[in-house]
N, C-alpha and C. Protein backbone atom coordinates (compact mmCIF):
# COMPACT_ATOMS: atom_id res chain seq x y z
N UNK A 1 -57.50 -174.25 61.90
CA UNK A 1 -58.66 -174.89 61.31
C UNK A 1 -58.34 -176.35 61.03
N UNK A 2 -59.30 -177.53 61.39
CA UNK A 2 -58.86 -178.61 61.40
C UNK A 2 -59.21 -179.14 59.91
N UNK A 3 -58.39 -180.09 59.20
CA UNK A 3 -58.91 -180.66 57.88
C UNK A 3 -59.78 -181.23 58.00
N UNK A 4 -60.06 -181.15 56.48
CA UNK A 4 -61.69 -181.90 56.48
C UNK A 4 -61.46 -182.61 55.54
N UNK A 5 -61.13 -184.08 55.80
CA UNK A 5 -61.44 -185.24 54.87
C UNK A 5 -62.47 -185.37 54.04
N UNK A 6 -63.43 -185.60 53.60
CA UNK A 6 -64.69 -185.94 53.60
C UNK A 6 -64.55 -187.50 53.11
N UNK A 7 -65.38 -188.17 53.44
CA UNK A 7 -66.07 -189.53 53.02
C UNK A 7 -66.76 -189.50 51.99
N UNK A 8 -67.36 -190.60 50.99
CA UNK A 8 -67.91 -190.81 49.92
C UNK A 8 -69.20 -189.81 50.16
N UNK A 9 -70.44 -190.60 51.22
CA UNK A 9 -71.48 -189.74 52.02
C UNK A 9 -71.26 -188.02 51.87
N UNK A 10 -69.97 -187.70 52.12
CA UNK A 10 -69.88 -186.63 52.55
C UNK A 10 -69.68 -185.38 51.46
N UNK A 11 -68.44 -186.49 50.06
CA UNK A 11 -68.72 -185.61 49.05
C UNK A 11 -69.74 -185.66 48.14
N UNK A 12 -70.47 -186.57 48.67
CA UNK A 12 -71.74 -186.52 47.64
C UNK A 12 -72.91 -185.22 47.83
N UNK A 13 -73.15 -184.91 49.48
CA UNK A 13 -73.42 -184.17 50.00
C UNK A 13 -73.24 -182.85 49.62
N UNK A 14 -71.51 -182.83 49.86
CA UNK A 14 -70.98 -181.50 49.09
C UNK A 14 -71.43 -181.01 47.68
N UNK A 15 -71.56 -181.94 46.94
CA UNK A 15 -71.27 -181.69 45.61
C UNK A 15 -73.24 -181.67 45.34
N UNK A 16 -73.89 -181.70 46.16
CA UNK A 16 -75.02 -181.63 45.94
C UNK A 16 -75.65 -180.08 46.32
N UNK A 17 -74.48 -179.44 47.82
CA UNK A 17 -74.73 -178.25 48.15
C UNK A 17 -74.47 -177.56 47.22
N UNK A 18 -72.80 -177.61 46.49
CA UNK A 18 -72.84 -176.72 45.42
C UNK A 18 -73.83 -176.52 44.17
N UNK A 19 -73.98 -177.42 43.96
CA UNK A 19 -75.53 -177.82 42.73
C UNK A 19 -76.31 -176.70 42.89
N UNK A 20 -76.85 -176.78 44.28
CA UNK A 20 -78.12 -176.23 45.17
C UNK A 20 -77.35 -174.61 45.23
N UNK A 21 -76.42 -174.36 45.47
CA UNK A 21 -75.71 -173.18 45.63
C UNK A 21 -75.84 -172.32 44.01
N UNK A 22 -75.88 -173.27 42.92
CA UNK A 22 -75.24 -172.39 41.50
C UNK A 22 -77.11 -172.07 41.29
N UNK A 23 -77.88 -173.07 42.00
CA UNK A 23 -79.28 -173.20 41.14
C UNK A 23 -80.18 -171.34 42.15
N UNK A 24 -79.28 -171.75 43.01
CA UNK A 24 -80.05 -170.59 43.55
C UNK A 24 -79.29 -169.11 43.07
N UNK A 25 -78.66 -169.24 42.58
CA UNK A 25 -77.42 -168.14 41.94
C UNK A 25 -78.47 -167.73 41.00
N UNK A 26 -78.67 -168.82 39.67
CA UNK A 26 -79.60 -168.64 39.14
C UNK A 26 -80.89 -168.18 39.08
N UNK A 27 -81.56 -168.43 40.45
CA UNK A 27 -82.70 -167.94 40.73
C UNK A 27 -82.98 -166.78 41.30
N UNK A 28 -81.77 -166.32 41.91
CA UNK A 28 -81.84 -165.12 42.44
C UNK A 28 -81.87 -163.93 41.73
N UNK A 29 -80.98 -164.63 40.03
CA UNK A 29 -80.84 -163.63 39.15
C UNK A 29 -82.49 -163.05 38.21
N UNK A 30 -83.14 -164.13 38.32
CA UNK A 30 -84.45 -164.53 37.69
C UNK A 30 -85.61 -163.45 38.63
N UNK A 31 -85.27 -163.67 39.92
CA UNK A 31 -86.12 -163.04 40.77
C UNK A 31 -85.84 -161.59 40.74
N UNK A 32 -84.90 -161.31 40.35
CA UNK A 32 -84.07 -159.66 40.47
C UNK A 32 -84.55 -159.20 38.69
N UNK A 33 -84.71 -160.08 38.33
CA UNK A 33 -84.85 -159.63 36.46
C UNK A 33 -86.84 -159.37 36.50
N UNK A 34 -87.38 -160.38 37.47
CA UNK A 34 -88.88 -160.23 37.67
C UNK A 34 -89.47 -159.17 38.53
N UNK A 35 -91.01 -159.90 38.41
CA UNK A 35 -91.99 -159.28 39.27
C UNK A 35 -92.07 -160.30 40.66
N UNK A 36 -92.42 -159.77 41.93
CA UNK A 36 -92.21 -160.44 43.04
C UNK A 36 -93.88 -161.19 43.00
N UNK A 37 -94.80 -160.62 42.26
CA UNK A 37 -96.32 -161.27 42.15
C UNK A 37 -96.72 -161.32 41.03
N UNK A 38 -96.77 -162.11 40.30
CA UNK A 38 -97.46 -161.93 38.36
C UNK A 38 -98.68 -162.72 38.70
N UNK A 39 -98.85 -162.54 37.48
CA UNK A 39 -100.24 -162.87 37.05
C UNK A 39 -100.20 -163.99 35.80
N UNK A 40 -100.84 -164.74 36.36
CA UNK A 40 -101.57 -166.04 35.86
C UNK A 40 -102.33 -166.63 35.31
N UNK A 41 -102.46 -167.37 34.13
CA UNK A 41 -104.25 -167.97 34.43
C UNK A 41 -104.81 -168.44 35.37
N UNK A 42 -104.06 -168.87 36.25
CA UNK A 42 -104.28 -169.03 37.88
C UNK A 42 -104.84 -168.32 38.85
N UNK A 43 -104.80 -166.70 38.01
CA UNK A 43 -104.15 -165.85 38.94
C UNK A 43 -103.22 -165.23 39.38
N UNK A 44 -103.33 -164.11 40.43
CA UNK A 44 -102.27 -163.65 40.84
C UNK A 44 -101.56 -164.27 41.88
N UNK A 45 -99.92 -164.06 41.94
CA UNK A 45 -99.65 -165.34 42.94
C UNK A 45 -98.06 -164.81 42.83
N UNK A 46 -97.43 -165.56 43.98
CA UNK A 46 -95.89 -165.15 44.32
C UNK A 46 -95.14 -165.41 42.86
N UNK A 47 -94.05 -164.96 42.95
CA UNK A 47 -93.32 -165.40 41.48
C UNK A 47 -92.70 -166.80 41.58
N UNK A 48 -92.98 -167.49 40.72
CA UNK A 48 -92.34 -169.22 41.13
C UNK A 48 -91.22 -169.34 41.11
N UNK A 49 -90.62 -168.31 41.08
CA UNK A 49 -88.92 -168.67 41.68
C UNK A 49 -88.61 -168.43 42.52
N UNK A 50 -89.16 -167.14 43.59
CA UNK A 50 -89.14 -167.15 44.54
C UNK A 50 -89.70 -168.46 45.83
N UNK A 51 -90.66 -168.72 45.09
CA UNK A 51 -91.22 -170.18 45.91
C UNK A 51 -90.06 -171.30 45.88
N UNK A 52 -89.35 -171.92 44.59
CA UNK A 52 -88.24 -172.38 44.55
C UNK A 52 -87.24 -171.77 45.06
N UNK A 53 -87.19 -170.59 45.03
CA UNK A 53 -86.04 -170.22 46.01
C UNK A 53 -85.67 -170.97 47.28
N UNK A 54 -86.92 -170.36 48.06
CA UNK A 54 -87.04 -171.00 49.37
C UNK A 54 -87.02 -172.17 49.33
N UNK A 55 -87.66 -173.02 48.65
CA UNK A 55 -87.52 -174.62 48.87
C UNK A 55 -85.48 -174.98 48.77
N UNK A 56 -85.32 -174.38 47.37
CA UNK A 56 -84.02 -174.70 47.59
C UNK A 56 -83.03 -174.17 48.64
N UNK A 57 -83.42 -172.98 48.89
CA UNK A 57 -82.47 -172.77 50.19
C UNK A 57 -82.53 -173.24 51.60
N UNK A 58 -83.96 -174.21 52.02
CA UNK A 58 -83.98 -174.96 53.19
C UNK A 58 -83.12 -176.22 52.91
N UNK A 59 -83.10 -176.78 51.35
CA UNK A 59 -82.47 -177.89 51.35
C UNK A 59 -81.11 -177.79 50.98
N UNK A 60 -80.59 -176.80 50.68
CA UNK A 60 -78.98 -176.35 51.22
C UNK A 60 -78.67 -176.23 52.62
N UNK A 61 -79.46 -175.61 53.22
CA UNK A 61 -79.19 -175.38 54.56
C UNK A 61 -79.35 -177.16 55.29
N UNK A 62 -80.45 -178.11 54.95
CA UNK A 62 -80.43 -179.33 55.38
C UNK A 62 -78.36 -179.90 54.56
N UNK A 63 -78.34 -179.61 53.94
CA UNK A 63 -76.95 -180.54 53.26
C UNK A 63 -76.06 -179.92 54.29
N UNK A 64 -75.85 -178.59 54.61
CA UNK A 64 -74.70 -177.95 55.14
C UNK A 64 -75.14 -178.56 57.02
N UNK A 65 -75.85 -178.66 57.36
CA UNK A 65 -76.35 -179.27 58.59
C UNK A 65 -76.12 -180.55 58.47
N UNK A 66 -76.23 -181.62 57.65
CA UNK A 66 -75.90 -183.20 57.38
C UNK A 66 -73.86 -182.99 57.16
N UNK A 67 -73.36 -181.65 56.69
CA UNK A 67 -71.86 -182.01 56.61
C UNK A 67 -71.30 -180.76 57.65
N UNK A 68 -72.58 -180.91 58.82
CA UNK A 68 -71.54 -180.22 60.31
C UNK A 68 -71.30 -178.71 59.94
N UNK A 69 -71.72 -178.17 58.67
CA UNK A 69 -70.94 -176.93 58.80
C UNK A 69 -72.01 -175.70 58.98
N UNK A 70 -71.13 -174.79 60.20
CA UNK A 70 -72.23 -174.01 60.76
C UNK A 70 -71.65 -172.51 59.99
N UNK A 71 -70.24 -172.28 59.84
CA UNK A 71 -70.49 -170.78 59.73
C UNK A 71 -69.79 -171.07 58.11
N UNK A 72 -70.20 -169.91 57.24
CA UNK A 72 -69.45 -170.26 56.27
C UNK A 72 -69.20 -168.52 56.14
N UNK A 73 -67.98 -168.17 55.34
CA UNK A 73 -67.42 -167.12 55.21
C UNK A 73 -67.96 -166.48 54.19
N UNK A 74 -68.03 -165.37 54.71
CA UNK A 74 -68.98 -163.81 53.07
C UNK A 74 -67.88 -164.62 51.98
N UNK A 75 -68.75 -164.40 50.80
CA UNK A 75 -68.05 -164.70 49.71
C UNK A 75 -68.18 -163.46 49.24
N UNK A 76 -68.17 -162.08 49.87
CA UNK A 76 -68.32 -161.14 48.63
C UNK A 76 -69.16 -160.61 48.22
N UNK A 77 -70.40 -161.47 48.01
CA UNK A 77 -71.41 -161.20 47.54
C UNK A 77 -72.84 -160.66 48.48
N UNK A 78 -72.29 -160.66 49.74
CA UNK A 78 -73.15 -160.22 51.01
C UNK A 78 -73.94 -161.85 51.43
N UNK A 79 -74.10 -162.37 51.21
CA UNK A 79 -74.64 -163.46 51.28
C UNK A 79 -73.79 -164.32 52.42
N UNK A 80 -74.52 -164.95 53.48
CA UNK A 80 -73.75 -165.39 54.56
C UNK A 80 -74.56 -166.90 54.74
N UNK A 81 -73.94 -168.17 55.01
CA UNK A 81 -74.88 -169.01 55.19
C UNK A 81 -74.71 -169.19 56.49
């Protein structure tokens, strides 16, 4: 496996995936503690963490695509990026 230096760009990047990595940790726990559709004064409607979910997990997947990295290893948790 070749080292990986990173550049300023690059750990900023990083340190933004992990961010994005703990927030969705969080949300996943939120979504597993909820309802997948509640109810609103709005209405009925997806659960808003699940909607944030997804937003945040396209823009992890954009950071890990901006720092080249395609496979990342099970952590365990079944979760594969």
């Amino acid at each position: 496996m070749a080292e990986f230096e990173p550049e300023e760009h690059e750990l900023s990047l990083l340190l933004q995936a992990c961010r994005i990595s703990d927030t969705l940790d969080r949300l996943q726990e939120s979504i597993d503690a909820g309802e997948v559709i509640v109810t609103s004064p709005q209405g009925t409607r997806a659960n808003p963490a699940i909607v944030e979910f997804r937003q945040q997990a396209i823009t992890l997947a954009k950071c890990m695509a901006a720092l080249n990295i395609k496979d990342v290893p099970d952590d365990g948790r079944g979760a594969q990026g």
